[in-house]
C-alpha atoms as a PDB file:
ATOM      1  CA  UNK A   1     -12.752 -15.446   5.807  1.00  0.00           C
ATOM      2  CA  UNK A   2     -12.134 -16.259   9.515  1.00  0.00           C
ATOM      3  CA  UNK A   3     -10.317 -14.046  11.625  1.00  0.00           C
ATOM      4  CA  UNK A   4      -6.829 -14.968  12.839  1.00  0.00           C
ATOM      5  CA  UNK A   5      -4.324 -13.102  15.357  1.00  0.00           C
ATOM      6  CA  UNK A   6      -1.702 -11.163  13.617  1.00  0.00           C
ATOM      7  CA  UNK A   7       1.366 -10.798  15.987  1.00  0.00           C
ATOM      8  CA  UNK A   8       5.111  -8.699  15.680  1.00  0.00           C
ATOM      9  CA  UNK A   9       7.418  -9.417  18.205  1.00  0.00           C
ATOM     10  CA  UNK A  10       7.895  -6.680  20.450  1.00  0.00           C
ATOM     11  CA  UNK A  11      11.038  -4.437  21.215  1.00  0.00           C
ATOM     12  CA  UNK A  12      12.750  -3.955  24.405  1.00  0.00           C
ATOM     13  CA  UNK A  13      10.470  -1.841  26.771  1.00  0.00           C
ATOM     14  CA  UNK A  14      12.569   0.542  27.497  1.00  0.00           C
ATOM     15  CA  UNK A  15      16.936   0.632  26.484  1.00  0.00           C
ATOM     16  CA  UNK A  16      19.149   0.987  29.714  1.00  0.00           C
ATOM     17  CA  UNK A  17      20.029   4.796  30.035  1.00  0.00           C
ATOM     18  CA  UNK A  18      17.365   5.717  27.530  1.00  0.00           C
ATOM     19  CA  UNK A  19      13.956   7.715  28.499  1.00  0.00           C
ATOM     20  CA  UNK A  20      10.723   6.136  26.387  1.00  0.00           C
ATOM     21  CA  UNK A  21      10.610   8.121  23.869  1.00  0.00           C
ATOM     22  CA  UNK A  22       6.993   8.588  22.724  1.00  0.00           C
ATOM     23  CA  UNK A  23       3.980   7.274  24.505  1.00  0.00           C
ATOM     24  CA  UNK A  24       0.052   8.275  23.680  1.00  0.00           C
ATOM     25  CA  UNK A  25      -2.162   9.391  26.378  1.00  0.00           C
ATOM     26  CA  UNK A  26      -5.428   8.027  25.018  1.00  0.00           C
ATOM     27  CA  UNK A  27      -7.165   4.559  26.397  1.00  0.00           C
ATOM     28  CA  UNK A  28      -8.572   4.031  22.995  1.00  0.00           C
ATOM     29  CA  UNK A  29      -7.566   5.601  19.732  1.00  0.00           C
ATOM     30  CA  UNK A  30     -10.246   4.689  16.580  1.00  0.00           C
ATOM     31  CA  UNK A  31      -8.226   4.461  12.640  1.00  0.00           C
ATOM     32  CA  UNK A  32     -10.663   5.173   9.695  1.00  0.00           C
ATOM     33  CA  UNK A  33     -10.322   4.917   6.179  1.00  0.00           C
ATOM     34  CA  UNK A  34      -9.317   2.823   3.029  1.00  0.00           C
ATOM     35  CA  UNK A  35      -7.423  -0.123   3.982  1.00  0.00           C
ATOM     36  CA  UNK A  36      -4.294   1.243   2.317  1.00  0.00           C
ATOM     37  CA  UNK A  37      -4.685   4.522   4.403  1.00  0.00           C
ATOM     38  CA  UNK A  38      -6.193   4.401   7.769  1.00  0.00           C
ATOM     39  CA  UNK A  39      -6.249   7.743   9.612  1.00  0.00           C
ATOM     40  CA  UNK A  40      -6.884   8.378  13.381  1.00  0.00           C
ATOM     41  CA  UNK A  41      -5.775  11.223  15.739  1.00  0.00           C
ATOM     42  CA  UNK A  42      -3.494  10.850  19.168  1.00  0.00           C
ATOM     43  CA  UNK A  43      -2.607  12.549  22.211  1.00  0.00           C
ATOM     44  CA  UNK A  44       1.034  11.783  22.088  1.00  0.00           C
ATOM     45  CA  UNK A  45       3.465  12.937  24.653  1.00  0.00           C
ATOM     46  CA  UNK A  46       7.370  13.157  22.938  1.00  0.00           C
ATOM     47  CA  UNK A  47      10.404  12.747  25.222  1.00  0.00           C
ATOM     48  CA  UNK A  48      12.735  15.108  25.312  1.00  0.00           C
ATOM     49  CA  UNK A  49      15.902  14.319  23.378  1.00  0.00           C
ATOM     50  CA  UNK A  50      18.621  12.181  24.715  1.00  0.00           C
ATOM     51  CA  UNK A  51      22.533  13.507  24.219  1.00  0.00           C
ATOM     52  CA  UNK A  52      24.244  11.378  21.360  1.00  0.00           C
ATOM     53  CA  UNK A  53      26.449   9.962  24.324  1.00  0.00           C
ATOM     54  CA  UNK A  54      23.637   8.091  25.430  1.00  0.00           C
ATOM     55  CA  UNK A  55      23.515   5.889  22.640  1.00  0.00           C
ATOM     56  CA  UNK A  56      25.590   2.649  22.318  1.00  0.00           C
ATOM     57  CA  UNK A  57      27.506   2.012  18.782  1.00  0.00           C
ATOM     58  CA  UNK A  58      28.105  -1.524  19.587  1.00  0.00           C
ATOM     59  CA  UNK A  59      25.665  -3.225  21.372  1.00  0.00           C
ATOM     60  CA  UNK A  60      23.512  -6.541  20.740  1.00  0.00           C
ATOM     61  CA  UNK A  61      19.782  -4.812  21.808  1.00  0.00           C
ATOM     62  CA  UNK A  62      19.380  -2.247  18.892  1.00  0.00           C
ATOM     63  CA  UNK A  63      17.335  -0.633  20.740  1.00  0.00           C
ATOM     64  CA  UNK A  64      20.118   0.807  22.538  1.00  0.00           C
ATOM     65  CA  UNK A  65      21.097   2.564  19.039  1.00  0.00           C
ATOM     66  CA  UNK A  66      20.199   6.370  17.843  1.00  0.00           C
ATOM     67  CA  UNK A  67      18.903   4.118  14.890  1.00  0.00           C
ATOM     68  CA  UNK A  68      16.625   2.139  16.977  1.00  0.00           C
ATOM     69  CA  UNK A  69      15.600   4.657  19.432  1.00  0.00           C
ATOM     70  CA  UNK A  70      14.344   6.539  16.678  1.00  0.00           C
ATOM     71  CA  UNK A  71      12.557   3.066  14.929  1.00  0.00           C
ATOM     72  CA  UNK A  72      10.297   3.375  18.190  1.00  0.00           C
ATOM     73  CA  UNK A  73       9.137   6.618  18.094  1.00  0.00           C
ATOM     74  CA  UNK A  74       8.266   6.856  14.617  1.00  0.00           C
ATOM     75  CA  UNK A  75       6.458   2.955  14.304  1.00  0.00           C
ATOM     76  CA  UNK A  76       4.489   0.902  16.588  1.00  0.00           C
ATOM     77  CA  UNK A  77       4.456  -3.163  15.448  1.00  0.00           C
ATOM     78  CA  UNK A  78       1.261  -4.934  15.747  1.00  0.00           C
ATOM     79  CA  UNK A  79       0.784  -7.091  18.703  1.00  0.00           C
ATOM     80  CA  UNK A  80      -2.411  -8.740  18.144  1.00  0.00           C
ATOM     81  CA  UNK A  81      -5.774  -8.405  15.993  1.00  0.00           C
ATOM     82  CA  UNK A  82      -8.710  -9.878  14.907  1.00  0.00           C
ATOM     83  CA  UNK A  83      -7.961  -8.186  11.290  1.00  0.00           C
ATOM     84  CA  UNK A  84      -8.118 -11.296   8.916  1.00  0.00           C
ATOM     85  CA  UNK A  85      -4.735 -12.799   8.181  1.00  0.00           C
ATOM     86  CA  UNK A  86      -4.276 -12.039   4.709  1.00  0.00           C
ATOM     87  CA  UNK A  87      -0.216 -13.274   4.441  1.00  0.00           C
ATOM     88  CA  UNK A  88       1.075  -9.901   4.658  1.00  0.00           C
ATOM     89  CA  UNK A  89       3.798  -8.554   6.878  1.00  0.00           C
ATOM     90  CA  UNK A  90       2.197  -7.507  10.727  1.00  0.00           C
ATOM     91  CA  UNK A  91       2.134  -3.459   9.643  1.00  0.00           C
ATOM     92  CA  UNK A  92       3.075  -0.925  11.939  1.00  0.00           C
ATOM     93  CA  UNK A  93       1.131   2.075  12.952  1.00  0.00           C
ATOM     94  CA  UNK A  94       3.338   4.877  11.549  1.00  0.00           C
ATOM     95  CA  UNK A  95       3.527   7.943  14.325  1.00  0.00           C
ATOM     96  CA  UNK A  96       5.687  10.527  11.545  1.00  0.00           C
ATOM     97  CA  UNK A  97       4.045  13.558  12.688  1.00  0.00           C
ATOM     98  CA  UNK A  98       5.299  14.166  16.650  1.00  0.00           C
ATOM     99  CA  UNK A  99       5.154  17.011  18.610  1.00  0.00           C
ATOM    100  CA  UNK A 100       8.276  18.892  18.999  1.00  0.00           C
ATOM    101  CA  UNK A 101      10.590  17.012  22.073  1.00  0.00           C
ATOM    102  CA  UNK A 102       9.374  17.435  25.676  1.00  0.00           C
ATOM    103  CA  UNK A 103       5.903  18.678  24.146  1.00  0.00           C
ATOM    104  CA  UNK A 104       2.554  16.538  24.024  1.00  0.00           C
ATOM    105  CA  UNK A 105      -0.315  17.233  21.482  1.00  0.00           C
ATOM    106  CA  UNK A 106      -2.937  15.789  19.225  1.00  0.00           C
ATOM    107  CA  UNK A 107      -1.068  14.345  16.020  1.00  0.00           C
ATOM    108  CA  UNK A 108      -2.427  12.213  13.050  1.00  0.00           C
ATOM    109  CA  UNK A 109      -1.475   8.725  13.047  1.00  0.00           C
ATOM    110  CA  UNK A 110      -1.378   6.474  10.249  1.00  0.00           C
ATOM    111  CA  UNK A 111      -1.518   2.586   9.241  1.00  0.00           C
ATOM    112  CA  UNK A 112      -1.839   0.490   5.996  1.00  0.00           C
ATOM    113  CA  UNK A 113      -3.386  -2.744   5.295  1.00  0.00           C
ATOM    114  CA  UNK A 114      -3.361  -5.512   2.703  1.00  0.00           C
ATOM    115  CA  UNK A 115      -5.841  -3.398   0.007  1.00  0.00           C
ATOM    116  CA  UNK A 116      -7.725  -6.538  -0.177  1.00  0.00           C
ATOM    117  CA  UNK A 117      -8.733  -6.383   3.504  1.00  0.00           C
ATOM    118  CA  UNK A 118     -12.738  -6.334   3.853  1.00  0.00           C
ATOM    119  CA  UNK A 119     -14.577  -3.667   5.168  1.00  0.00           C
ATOM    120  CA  UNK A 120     -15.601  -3.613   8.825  1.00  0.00           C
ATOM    121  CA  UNK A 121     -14.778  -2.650  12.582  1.00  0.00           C
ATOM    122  CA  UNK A 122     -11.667  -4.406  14.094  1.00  0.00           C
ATOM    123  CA  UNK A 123      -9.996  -4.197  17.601  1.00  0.00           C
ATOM    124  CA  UNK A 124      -5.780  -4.139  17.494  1.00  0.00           C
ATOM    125  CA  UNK A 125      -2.971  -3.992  19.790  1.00  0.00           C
ATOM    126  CA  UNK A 126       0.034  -1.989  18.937  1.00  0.00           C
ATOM    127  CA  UNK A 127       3.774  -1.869  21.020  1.00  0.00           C
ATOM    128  CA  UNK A 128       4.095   1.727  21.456  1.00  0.00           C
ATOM    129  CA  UNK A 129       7.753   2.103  22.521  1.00  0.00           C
ATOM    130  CA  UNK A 130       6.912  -0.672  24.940  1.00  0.00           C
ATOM    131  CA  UNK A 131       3.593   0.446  26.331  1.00  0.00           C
ATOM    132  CA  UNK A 132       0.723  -1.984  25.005  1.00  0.00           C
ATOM    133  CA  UNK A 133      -2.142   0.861  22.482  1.00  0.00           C
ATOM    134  CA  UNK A 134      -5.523  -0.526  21.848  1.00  0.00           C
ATOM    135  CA  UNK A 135      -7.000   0.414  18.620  1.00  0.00           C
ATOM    136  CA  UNK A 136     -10.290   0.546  16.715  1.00  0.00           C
ATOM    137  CA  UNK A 137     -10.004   0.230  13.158  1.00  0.00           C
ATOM    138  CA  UNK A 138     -12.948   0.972  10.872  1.00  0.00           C
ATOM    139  CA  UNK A 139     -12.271  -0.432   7.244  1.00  0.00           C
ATOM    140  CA  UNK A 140     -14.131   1.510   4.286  1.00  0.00           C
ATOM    141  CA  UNK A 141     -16.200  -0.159   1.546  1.00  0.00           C
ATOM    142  CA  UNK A 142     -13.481   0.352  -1.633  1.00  0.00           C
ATOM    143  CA  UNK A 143     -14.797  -0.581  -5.550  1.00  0.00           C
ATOM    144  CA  UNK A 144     -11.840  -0.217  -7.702  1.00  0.00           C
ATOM    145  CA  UNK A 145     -10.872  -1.545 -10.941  1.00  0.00           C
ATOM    146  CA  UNK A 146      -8.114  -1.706 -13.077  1.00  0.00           C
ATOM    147  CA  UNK A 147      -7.614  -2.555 -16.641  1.00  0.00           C
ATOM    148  CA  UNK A 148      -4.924  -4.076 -19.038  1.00  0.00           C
ATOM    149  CA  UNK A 149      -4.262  -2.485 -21.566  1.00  0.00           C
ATOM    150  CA  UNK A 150      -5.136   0.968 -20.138  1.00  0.00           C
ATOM    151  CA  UNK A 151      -6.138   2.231 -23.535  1.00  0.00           C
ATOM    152  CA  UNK A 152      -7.526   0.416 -27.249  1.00  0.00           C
ATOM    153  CA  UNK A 153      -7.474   1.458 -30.623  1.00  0.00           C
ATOM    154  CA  UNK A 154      -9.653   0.210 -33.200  1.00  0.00           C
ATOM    155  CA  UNK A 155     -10.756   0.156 -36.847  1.00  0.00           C
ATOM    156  CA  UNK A 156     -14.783  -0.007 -36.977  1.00  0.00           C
ATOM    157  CA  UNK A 157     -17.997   1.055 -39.383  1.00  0.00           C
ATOM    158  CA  UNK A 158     -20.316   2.788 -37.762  1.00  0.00           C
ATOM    159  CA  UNK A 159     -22.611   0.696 -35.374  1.00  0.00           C
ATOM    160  CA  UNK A 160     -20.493  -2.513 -35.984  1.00  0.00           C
ATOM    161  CA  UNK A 161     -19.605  -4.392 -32.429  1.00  0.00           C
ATOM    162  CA  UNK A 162     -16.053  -5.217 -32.011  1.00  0.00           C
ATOM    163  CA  UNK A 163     -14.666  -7.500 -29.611  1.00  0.00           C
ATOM    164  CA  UNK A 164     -11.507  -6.864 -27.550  1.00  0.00           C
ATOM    165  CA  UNK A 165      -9.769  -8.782 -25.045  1.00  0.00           C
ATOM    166  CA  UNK A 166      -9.173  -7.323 -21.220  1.00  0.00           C
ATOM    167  CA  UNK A 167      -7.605  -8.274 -18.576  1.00  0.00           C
ATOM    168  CA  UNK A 168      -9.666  -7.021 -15.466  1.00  0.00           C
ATOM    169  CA  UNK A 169      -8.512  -6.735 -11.529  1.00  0.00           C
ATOM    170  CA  UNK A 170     -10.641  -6.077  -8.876  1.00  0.00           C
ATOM    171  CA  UNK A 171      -8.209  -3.482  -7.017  1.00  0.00           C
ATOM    172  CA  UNK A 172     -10.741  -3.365  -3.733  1.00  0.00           C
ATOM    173  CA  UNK A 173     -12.224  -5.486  -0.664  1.00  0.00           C
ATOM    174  CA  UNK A 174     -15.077  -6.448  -1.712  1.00  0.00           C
ATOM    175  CA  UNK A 175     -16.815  -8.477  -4.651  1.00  0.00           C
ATOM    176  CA  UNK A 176     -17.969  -6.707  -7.654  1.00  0.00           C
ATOM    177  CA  UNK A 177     -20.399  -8.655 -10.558  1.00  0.00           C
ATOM    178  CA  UNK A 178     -19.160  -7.329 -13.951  1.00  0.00           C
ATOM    179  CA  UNK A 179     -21.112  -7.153 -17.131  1.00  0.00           C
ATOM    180  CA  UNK A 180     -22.042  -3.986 -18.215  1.00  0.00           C
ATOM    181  CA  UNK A 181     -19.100  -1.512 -18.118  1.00  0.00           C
ATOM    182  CA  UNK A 182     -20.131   1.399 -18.874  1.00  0.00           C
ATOM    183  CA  UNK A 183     -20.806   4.217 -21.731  1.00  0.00           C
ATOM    184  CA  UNK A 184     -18.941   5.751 -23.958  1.00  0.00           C
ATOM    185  CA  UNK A 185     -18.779   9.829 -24.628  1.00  0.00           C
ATOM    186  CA  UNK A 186     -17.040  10.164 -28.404  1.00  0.00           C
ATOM    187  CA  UNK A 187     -15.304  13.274 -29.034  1.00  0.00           C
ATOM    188  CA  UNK A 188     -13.479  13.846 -32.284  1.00  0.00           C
ATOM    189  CA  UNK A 189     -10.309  14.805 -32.137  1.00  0.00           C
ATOM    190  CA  UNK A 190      -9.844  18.349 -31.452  1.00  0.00           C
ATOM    191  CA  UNK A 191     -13.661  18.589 -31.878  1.00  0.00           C
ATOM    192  CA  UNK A 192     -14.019  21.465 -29.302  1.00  0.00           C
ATOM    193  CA  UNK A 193     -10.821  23.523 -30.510  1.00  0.00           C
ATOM    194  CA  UNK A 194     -11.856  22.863 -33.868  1.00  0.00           C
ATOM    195  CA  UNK A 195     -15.446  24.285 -33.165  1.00  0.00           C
ATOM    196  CA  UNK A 196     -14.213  27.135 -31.376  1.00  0.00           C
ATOM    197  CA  UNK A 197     -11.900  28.137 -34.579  1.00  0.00           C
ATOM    198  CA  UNK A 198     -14.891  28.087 -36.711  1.00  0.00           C
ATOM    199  CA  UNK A 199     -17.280  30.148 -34.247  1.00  0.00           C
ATOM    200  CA  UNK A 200     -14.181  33.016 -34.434  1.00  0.00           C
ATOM    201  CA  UNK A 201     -14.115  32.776 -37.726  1.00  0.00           C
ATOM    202  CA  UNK A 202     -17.675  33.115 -38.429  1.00  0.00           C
ATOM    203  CA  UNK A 203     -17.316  36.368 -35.746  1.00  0.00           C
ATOM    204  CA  UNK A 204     -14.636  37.474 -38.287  1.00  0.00           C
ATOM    205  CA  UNK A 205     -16.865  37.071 -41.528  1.00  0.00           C
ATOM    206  CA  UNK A 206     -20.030  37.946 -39.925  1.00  0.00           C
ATOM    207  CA  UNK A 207     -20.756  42.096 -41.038  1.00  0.00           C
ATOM    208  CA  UNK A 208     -24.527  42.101 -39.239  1.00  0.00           C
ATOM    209  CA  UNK A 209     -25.906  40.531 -35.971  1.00  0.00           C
ATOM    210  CA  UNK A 210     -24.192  41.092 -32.042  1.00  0.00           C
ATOM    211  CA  UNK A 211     -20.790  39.303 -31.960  1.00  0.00           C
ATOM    212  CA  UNK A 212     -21.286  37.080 -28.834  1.00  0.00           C
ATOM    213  CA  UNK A 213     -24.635  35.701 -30.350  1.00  0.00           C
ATOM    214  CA  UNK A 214     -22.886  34.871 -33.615  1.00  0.00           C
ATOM    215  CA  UNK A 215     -20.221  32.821 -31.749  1.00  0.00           C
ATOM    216  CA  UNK A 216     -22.305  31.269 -29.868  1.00  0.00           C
ATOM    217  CA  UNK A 217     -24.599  30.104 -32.359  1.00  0.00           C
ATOM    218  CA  UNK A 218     -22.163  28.873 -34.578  1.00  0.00           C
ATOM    219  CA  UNK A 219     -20.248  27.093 -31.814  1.00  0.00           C
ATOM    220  CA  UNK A 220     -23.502  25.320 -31.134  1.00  0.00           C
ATOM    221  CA  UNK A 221     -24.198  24.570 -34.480  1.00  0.00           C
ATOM    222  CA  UNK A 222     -20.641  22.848 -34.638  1.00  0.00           C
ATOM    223  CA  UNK A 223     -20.875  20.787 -31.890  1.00  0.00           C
ATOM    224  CA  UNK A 224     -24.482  19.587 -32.459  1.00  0.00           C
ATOM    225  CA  UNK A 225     -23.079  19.088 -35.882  1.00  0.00           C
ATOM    226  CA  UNK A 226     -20.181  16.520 -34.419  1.00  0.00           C
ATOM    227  CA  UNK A 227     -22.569  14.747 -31.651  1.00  0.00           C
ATOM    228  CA  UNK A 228     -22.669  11.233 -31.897  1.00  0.00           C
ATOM    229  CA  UNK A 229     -24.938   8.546 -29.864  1.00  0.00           C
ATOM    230  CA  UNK A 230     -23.291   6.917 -26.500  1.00  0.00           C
ATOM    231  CA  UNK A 231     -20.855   4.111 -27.195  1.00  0.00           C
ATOM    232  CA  UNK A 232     -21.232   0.615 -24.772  1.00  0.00           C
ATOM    233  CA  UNK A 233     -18.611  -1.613 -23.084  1.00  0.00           C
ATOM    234  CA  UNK A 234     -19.886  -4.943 -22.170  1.00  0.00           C
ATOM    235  CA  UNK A 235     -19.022  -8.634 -21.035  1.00  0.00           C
ATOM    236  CA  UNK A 236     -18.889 -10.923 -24.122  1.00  0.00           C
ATOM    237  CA  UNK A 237     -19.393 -13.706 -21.877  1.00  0.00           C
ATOM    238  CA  UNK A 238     -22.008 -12.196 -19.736  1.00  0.00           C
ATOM    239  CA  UNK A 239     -21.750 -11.427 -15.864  1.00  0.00           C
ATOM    240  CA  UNK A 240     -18.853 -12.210 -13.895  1.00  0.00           C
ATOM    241  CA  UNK A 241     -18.193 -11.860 -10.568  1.00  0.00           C
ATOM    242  CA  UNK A 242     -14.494 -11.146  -8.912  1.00  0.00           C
ATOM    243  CA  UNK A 243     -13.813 -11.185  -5.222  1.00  0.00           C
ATOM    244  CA  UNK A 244     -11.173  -8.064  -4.242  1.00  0.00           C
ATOM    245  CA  UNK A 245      -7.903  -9.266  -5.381  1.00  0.00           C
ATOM    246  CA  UNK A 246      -9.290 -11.320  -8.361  1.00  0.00           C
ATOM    247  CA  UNK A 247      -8.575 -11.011 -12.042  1.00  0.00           C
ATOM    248  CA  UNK A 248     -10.760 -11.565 -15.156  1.00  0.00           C
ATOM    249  CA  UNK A 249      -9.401 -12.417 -18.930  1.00  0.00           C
ATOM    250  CA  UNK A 250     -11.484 -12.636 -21.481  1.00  0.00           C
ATOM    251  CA  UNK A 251     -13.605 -10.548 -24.350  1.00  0.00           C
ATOM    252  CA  UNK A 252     -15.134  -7.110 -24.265  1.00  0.00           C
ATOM    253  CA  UNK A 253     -17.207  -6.061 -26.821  1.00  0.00           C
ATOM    254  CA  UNK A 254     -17.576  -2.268 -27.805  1.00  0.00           C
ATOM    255  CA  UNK A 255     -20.812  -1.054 -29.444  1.00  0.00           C
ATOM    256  CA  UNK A 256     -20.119   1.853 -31.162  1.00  0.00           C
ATOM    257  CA  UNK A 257     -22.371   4.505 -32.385  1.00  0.00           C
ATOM    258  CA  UNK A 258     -24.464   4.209 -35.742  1.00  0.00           C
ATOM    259  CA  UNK A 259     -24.161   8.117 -36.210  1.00  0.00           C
ATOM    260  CA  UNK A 260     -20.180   8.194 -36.313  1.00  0.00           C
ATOM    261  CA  UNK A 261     -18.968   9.737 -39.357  1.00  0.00           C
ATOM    262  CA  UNK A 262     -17.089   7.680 -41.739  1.00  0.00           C
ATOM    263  CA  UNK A 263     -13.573   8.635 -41.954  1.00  0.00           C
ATOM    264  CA  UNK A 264     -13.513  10.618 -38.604  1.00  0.00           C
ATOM    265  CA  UNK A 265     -11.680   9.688 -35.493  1.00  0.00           C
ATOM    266  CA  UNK A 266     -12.976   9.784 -31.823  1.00  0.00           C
ATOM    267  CA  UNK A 267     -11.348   9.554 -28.477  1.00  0.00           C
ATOM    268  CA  UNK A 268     -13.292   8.475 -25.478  1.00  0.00           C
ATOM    269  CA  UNK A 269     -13.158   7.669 -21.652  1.00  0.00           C
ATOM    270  CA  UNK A 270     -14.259   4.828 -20.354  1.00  0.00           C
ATOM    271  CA  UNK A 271     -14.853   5.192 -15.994  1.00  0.00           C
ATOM    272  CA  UNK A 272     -15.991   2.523 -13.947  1.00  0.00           C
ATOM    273  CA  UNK A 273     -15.436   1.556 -10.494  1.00  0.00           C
ATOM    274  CA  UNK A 274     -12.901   4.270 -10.409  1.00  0.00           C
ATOM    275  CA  UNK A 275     -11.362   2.567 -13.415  1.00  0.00           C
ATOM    276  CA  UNK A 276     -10.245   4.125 -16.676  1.00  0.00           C
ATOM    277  CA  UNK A 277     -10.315   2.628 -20.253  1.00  0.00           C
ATOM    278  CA  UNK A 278      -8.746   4.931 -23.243  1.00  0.00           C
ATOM    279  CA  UNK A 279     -10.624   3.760 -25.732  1.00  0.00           C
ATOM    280  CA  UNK A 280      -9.555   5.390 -29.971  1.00  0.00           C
ATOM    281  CA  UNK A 281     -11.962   4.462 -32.281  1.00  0.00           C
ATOM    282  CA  UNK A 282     -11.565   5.167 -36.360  1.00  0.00           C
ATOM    283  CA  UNK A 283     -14.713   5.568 -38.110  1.00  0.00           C
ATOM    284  CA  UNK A 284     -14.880   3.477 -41.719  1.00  0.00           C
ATOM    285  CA  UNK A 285     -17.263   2.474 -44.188  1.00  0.00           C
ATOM    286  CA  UNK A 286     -21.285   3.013 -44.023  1.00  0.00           C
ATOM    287  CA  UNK A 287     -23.354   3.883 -41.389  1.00  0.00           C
ATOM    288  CA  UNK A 288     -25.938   1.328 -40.191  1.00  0.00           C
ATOM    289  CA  UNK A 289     -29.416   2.593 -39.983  1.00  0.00           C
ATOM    290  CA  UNK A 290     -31.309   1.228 -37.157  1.00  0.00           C
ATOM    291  CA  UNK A 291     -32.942  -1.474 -37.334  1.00  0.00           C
END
């Protein structure tokens, strides 16, 4: 994607009667981070106060205002960039976090970006209450997925491969080639309370043998007892490949287990890419032996 100038109009240097009420003392400041939350640190010197008669209440240059005063201390338009032009609205770098008035200090400084913007260095030009800021912004590698629906529940024998349909967004800035989503971890429900209960209560029965090792070894015993193989998440179509921004809709299938146990039902986590996938799965019929 080719680079294109992003420009804000700028506001009035500096309102009649007014002092400038911020300005940062840096050449250069550098941004880092996610596109959504780019992070750098100022020098920023912040003007002392102005009485409330200095402001106008009816005036045509709004910067003139207590309302717009404090619009230019607290956000800095974009000038110019070589940030691609994505068709969002010129951001502002967001100064929240001043120094108290008539003080200067080192303060974080903030700006967001269209999510979908790629990773790499940039060079930008912000209106800091009239003075021009150069910028370097360094844009972070993000993977990030999202799913729809967020969780699935579904009838299945063990082993038996059941397709679903998902709707899949690629949430970050750059491309990601789907096909393989990932493994699932089956846990009964309640399995670990439920194995707990019976190591107590095996404690409780137990007349011979150190109480710790009897809990233990029964609470081992249950949970080896309840194991089941890893579940898969795949394509049905086979690999596809979605630039950040992009959306896939089509079929899933889930491979589940051969070991489940009939009648019992398991709750897993699918995480991808940051992504997660509730996935409920009820256990019926036979179990398939492998092949």
């Amino acid at each position: 994607m080719a680079n294109t100038p992003a420009k804000a109009s700028k506001q009035s240097a500096k309102a009649p009667g007014l002092p400038v009420p911020c300005s940062i003392e840096d050449d250069v400041i550098s941004l880092r981070g996610e596109p959504s939350d780019l992070v750098g640190i100022a020098t920023i010197r912040h003007a002392e106060e102005p009485e409330e008669s200095a402001f106008k209440l009816f005036t045509t240059d709004i910067a003139e205002t207590r309302f717009g005063y404090l619009q230019r201390k607290r956000f800095a338009p974009l000038i110019s960039s070589s940030l691609p032009n994505l068709g969002q609205v010129a951001p502002n770098l967001s100064l929240t976090r001043l120094p108290a008035p008539g003080q200067s200090g080192r303060v974080p400084v903030r700006l967001s970006l269209d999510p979908h913007t790629p990773p790499g260095n940039y060079e930008a030009q912000f209106d800091v209450a009239g003075s021009t800021q150069k910028a370097i912004i360094e844009v972070l590698a993000v993977e990030r997925l999202s799913f729809a629906p967020r969780s699935l529940t579904i009838t299945a024998s063990p082993g038996e491969v059941v397709k679903v349909q998902l709707v899949i967004t690629n949430e970050g800035n750059q491309s990601l080639t789907l096909g393989m989503l990932g493994m699932l971890v089956l846990q009964e429900e309640e399995q670990v309370c439920l194995s707990i209960q019976r190591a107590l209560a095996a404690v409780k029965s137990s007349k011979e043998g150190e109480e710790h090792r009897i809990f233990l070894d029964s609470l081992a015993r249950s949970l080896a007892e309840k194991k089941t193989d890893f579940g898969r998440v795949r394509l049905a179509d086979g690999e596809v490949t979605l630039a950040g921004g992009e959306s896939y809709c089509g079929m899933a299938e889930i491979h589940t287990p051969r070991d489940m146990a009939p009648g019992a039902q398991y709750r897993s986590l699918l995480k991808t890419r940051s992504g997660q996938l509730f996935v409920r799965i009820t256990a019926q019929g036979r179990s398939k032996k492998a092949a």
